[in-house]
Protein backbone atom coordinates (compact mmCIF):
# COMPACT_ATOMS: atom_id res chain seq x y z
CA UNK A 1 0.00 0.00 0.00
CA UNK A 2 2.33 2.61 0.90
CA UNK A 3 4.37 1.84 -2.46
CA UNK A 4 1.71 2.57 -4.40
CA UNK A 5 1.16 5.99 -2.52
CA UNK A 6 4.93 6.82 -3.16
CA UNK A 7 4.57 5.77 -7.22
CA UNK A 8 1.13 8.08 -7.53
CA UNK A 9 3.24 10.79 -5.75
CA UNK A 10 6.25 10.56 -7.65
CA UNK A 11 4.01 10.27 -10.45
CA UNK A 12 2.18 13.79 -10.20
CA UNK A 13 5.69 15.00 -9.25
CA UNK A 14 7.08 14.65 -12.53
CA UNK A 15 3.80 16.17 -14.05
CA UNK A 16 4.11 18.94 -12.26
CA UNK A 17 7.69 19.15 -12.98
CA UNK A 18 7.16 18.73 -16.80
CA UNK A 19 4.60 21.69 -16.23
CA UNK A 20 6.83 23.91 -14.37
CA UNK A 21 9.32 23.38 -17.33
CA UNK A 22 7.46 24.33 -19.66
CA UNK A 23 5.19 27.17 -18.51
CA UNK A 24 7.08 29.04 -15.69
CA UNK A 25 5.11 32.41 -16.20
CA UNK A 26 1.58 31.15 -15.03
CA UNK A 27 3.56 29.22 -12.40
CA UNK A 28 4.40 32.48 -11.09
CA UNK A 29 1.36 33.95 -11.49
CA UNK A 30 -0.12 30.84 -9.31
CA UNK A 31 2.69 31.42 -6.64
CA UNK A 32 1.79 35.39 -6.22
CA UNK A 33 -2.41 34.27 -6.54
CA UNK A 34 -2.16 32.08 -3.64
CA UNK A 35 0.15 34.65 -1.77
CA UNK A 36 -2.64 36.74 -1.89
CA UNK A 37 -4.86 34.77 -0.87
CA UNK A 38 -2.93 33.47 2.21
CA UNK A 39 -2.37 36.98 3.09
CA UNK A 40 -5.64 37.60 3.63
CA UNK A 41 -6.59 34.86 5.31
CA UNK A 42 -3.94 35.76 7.98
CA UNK A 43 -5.56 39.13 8.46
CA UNK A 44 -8.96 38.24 9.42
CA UNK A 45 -7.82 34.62 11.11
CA UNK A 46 -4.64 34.89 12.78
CA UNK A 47 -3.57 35.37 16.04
CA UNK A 48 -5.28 39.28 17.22
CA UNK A 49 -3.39 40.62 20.65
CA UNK A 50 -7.18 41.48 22.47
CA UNK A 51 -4.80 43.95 24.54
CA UNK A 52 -4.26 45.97 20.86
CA UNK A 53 -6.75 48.01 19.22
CA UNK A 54 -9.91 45.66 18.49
CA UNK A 55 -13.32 45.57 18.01
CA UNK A 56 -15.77 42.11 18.65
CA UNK A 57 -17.35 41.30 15.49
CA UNK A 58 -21.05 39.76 15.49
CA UNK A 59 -20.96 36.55 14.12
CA UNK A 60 -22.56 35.46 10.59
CA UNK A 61 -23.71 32.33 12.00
CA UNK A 62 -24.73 31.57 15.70
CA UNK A 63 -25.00 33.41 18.73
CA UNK A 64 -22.55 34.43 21.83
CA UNK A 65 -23.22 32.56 24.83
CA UNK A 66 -23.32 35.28 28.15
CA UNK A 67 -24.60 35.51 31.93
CA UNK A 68 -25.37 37.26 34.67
CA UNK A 69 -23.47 35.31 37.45
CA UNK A 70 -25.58 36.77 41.11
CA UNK A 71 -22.97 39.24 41.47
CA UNK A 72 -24.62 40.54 44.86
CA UNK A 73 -27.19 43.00 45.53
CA UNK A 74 -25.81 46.02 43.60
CA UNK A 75 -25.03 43.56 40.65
CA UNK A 76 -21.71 44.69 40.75
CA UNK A 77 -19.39 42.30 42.95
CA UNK A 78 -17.56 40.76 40.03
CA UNK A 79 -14.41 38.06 40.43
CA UNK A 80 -12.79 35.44 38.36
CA UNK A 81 -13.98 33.20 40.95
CA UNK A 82 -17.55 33.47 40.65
CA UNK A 83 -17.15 33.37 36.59
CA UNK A 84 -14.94 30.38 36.88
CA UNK A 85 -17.12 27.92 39.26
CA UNK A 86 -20.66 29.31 36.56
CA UNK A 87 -18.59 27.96 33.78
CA UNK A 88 -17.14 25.18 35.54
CA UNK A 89 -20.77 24.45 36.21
CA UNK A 90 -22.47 25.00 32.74
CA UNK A 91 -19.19 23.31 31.20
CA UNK A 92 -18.54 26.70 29.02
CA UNK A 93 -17.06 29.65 28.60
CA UNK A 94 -18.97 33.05 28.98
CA UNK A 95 -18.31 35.26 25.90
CA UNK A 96 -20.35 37.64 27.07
CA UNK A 97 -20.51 38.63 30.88
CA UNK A 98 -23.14 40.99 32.44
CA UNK A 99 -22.82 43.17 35.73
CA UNK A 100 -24.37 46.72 36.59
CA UNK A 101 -23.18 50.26 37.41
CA UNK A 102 -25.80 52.34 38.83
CA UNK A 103 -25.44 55.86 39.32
CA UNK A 104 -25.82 55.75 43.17
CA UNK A 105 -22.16 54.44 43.46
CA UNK A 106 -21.09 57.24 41.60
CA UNK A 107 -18.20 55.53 39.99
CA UNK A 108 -17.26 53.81 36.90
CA UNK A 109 -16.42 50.02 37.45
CA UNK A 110 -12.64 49.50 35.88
CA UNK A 111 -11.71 46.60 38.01
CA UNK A 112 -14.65 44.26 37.02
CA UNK A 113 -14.19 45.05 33.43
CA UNK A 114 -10.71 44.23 33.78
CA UNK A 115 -11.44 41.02 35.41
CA UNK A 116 -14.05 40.29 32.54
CA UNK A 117 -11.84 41.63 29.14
CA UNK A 118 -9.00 39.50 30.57
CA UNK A 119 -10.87 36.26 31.30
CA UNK A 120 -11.35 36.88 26.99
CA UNK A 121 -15.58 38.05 27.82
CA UNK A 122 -16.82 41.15 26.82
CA UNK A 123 -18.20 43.30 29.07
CA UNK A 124 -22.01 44.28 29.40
CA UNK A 125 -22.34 46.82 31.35
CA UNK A 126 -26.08 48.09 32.42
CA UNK A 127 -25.98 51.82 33.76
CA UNK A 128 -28.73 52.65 35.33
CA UNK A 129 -29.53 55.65 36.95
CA UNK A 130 -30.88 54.71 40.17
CA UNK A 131 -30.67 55.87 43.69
CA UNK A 132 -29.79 54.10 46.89
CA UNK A 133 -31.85 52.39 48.09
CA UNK A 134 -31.89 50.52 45.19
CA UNK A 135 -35.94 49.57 45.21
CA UNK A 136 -38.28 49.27 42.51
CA UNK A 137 -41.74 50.62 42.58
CA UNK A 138 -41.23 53.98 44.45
CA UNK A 139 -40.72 56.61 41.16
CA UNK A 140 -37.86 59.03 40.15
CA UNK A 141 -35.45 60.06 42.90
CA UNK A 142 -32.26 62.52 42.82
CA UNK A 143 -31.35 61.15 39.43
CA UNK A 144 -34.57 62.13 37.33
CA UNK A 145 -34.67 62.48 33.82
CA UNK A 146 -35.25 65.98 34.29
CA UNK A 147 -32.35 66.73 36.52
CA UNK A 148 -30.55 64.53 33.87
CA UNK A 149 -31.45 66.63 30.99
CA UNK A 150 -30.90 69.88 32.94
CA UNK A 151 -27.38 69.19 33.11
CA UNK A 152 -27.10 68.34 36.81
CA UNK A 153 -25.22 65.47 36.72
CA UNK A 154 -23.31 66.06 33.58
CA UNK A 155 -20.21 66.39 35.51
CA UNK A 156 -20.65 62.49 36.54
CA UNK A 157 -21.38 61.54 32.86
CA UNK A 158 -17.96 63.03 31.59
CA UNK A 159 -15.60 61.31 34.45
CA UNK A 160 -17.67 57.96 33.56
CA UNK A 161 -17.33 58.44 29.60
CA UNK A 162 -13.41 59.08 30.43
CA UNK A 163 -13.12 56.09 32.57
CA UNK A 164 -14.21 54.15 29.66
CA UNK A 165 -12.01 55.84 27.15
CA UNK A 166 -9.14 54.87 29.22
CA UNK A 167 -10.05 51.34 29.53
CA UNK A 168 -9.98 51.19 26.05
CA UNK A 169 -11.15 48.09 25.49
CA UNK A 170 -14.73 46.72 23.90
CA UNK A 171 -18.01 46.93 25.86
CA UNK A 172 -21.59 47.11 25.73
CA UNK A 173 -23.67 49.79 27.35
CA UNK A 174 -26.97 49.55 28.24
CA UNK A 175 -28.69 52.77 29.45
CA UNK A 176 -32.47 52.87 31.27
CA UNK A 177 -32.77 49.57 30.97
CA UNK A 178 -36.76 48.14 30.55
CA UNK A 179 -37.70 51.78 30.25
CA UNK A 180 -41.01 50.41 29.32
CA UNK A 181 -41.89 48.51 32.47
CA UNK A 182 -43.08 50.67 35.68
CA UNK A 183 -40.74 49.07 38.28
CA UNK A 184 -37.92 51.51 37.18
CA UNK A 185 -37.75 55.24 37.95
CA UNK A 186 -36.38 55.94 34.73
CA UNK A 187 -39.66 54.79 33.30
CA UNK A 188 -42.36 56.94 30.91
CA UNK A 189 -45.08 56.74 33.52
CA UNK A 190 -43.29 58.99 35.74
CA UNK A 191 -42.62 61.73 33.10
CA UNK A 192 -45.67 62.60 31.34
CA UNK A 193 -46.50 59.33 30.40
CA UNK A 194 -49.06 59.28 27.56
CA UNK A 195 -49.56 63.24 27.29
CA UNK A 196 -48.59 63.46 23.20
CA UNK A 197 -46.28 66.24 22.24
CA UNK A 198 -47.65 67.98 19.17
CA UNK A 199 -44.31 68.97 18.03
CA UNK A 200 -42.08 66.13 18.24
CA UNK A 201 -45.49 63.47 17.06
CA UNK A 202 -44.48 61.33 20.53
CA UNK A 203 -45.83 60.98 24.40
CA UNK A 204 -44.06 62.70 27.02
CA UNK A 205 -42.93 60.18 28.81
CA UNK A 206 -40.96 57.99 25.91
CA UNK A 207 -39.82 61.06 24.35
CA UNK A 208 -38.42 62.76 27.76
CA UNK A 209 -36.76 59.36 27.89
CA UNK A 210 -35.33 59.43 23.94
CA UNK A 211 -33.73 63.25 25.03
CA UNK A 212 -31.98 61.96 28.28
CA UNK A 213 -30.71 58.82 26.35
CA UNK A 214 -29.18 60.83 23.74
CA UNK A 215 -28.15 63.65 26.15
CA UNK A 216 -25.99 60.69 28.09
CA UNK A 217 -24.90 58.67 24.77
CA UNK A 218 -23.52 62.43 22.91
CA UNK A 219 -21.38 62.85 26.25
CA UNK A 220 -19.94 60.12 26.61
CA UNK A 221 -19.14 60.30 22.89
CA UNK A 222 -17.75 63.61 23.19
CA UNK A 223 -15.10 62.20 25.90
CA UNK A 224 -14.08 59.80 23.09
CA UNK A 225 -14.93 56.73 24.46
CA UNK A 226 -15.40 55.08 20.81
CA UNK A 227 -15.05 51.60 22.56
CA UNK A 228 -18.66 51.68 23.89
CA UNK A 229 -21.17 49.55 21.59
CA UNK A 230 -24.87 50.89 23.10
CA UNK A 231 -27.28 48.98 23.51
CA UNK A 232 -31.13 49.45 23.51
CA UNK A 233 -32.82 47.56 25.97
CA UNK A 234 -36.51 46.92 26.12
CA UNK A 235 -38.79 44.65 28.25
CA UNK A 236 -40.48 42.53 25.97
CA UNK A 237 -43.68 43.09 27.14
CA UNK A 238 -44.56 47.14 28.21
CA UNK A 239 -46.00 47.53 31.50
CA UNK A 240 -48.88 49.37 31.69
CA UNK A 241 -49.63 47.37 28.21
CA UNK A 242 -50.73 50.55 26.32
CA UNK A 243 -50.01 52.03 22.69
CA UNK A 244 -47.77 55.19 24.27
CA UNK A 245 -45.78 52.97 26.34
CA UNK A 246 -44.42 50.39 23.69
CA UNK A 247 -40.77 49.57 23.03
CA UNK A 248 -40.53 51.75 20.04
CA UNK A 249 -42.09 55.06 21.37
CA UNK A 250 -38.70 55.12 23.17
CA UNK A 251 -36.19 54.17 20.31
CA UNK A 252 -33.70 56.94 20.16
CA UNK A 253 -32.95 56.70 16.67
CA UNK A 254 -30.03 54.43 14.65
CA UNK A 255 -27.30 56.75 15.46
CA UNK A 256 -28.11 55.86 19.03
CA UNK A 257 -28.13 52.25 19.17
CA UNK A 258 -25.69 49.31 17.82
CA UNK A 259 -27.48 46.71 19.64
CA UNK A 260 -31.17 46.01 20.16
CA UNK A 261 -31.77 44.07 23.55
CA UNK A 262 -34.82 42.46 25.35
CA UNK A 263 -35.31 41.36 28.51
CA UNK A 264 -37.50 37.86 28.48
CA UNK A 265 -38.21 36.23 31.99
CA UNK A 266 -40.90 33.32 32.18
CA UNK A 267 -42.29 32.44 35.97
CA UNK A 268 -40.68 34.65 38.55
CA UNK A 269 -43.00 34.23 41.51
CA UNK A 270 -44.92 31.30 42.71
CA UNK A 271 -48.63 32.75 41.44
CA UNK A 272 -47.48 33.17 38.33
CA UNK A 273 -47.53 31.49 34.79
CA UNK A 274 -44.65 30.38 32.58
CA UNK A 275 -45.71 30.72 29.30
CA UNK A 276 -43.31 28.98 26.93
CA UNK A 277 -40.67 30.72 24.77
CA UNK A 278 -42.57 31.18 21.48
CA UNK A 279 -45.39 33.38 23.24
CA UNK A 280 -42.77 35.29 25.31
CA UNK A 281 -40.20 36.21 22.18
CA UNK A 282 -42.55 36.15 18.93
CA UNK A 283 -44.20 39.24 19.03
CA UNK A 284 -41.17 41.39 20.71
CA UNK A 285 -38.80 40.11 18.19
CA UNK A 286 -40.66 41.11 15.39
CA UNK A 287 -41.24 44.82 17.03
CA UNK A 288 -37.31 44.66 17.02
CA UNK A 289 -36.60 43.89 13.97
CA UNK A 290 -39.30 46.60 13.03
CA UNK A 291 -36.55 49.19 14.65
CA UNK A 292 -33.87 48.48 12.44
CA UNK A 293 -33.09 45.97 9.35
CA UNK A 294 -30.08 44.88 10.26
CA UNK A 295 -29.09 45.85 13.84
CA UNK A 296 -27.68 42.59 15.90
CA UNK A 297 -30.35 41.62 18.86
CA UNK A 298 -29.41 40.19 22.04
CA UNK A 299 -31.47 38.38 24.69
CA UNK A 300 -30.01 40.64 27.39
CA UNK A 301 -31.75 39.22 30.47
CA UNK A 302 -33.42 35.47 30.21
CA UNK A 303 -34.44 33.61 32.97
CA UNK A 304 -37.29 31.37 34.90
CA UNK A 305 -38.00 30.22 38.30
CA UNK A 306 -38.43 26.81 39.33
CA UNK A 307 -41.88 25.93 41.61
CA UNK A 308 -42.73 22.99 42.98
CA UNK A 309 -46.21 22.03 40.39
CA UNK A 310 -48.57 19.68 41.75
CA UNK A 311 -48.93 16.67 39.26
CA UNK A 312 -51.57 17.72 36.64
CA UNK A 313 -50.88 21.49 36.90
CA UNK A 314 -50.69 23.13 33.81
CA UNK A 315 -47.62 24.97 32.30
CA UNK A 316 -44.23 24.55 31.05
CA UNK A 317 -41.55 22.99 33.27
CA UNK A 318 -38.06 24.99 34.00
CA UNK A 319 -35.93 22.70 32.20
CA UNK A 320 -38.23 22.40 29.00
CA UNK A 321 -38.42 26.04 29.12
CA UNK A 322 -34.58 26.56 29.29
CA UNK A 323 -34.15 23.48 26.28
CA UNK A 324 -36.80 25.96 24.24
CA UNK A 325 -34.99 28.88 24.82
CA UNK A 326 -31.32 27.48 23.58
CA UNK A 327 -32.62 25.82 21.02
CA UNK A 328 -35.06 28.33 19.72
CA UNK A 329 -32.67 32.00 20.09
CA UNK A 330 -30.60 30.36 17.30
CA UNK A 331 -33.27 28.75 15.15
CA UNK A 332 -36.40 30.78 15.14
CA UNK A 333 -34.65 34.27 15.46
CA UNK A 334 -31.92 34.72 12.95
CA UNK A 335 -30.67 37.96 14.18
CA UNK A 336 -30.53 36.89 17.87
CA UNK A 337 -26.17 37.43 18.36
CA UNK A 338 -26.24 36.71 21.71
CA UNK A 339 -28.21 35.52 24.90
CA UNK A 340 -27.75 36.55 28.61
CA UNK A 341 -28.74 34.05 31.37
CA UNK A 342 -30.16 35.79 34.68
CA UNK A 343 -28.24 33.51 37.10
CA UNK A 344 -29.58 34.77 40.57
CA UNK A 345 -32.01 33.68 43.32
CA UNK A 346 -33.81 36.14 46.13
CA UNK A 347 -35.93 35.57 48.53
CA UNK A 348 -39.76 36.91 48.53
CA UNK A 349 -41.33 39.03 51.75
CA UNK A 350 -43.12 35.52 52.53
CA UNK A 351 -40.30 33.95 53.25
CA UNK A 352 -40.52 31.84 49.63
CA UNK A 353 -37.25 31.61 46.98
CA UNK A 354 -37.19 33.14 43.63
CA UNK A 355 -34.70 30.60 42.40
CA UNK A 356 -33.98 31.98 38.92
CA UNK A 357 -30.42 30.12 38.98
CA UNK A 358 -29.46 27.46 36.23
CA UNK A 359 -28.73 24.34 38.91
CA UNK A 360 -32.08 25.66 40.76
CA UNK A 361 -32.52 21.47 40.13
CA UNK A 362 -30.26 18.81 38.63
CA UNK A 363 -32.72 18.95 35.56
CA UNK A 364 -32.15 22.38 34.74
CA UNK A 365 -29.02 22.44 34.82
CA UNK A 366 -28.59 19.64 32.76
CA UNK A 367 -30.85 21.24 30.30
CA UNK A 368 -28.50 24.06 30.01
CA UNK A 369 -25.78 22.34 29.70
CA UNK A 370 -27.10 20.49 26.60
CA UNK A 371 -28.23 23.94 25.32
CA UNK A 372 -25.31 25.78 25.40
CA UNK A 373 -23.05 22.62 24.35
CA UNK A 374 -24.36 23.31 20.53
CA UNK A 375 -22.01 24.35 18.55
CA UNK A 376 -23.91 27.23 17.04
CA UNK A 377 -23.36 28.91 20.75
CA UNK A 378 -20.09 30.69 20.64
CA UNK A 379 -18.00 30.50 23.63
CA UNK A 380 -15.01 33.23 22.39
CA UNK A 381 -15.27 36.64 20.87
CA UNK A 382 -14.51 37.00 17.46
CA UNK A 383 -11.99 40.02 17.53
CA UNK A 384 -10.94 42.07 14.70
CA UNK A 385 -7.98 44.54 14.82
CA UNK A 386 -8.93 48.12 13.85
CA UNK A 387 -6.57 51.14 13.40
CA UNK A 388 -5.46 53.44 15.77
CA UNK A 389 -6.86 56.66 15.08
């Protein structure tokens, strides 16, 4: 056998040989062809130092996996220890890792980006501008729209946009998150809500949320932090559900956003239901895609609880609804780039658990574990090196 291999070898050799001999201009022209070709394969596939100038491309086919990992009350306590033992525990890397900075800390979180750009994640950063105590359901407090838009806190928003211009590195912001829920004091309820506005054709309280977004978005450009990717970041259902109060009244425009995000929980308390992924993402996705033809969407914040049912109870089961949600982000939604799991747990005024986690049970965890083990869901960033301007 292996004779025959080195005959058909030598064989084509002397073929090629013969051909060499006799035509050494195309030859050449072969040689420099496949030069060229090599050369730019090496740009877009070789090696990228994620320390140099780069930017995280969105992938042509599948979907960056990411998490929320419980980092503590103010969603903020990040360490390589917590991110290892999740991804220990899922059995995969986090390309994408979520944490908050709200506005009552008045600072701009370096050290947990640095922990997540060096672990090879990308930061998601949600900046909210909430007060302490950090409480839903009680309306605006020192950080208002209107004291926003006034200029009062302008000062913050420029040592913020320069903190990010010096860590230099990719990330995703996400201002006013689920403006269009109630349980936020950055919502439209609390700022004219559905008065319309003659002149700008809109309801007070999405457009006095459109002018603070791009108020904050222009000065943090302005400090040249050209590293931030924004992100847009809608519930997926608009609480109260009304016309004025739906995720586009509050779109800010293209020049504003580079990612569209919603936030899709099932069953979060006992007395509720868990509809299944299909009636929880349909609708929504389609009003995103509405926004914007081609804009990348992310699941930003996906999660369900686990209850104990009685036997013939109606409604979808955690795991099932976690094997749905995997499977379905990368089939049913083509322009889904990128899912965020709401790992966390809390406990309810009557004493009762809000267990949210992915190993709330042996099932569920195995359920995600099979998800996220398709290939389809990236683990690592695609990076691409851009010039230094």
């Amino acid at each position: 056998m292996m004779k025959s291999v080195v005959r058909l070898i030598l064989r084509h050799f002397s073929v090629l040989h013969s051909f060499v001999i006799r035509h050494p201009s195309f030859v050449i022209f072969f040689i420099t062809c496949c030069g060229l070709v090599s050369c730019e394969k090496a740009t877009t596939s070789s090696h990228i130092d994620p320390n140099g100038p780069v930017e995280v491309v969105i992938p042509k086919h599948g979907a960056y996996t990411g998490a929320f990992m419980d980092f503590g009350d103010e969603e903020d306590d990040v360490s390589l220890e917590t991110i290892e033992d999740f991804e220990r525990m899922v059995g995969k890397h986090q390309a994408i890792i979520a944490s908050s900075s709200y506005w009552g800390e008045q600072s701009f979180p370096t050290d947990n980006l640095n922990v997540i750009w060096r672990h090879g994640s990308l930061p998601l950063v949600f900046w909210s501008p909430w007060d302490k105590p950090y409480e839903q359901n009680r309306g605006p407090d020192r950080f208002s729209l209107f004291e926003i838009i006034s200029g009062k806190w302008d000062a913050y928003i420029d040592k913020w946009g320069d903190a990010a211009r010096k860590f230099g590195h990719p990330m995703i912001v996400a201002f006013g998150v689920e403006m269009n829920g109630d349980w936020f004091p950055w919502s439209g309820i609390y700022y004219g809500g559905d008065e319309w506005v003659e002149e700008r054709k809109n309801w007070a309280g999405p457009e006095n949320f459109k002018a603070v977004y791009r108020h904050v978005v222009d000065r943090v450009r302005a400090r040249g932090a050209s590293n931030i990717k924004w992100m847009f970041h809608a519930n997926n259902y608009s609480y109260p559900l009304d016309t004025w109060n739906f995720a586009p009244a509050y779109y800010p425009g293209p020049d504003y956003a580079d990612w569209l995000g919603l936030s899709v929980y099932g069953q979060q308390f006992k007395d509720e239901p868990n509809p299944d992924i299909c009636s929880l993402v349909d609708w929504p996705y389609q009003e995103m895609c509405g926004l914007d033809p081609k804009k990348p969407i992310m699941i930003a914040e996906w999660a369900t609880g686990e209850f104990p049912y009685a036997v013939n109870e109606p409604g979808i089961r955690k795991p099932e609804w976690i094997r749905q949600g995997l499977e379905l982000f990368r089939t049913r939604y083509p322009r889904i780039k990128g899912a965020i799991y709401w790992h966390e747990r809390w406990q309810n005024p009557d004493q009762s658990y809000s267990n949210l986690r992915v190993n709330s049970s042996v099932e569920s965890l195995q359920a995600y574990r099979d998800g996220i083990a398709n290939p389809d869901w990236l683990d690592n960033l695609i990076l691409r090196a851009i010039s230094k301007k």
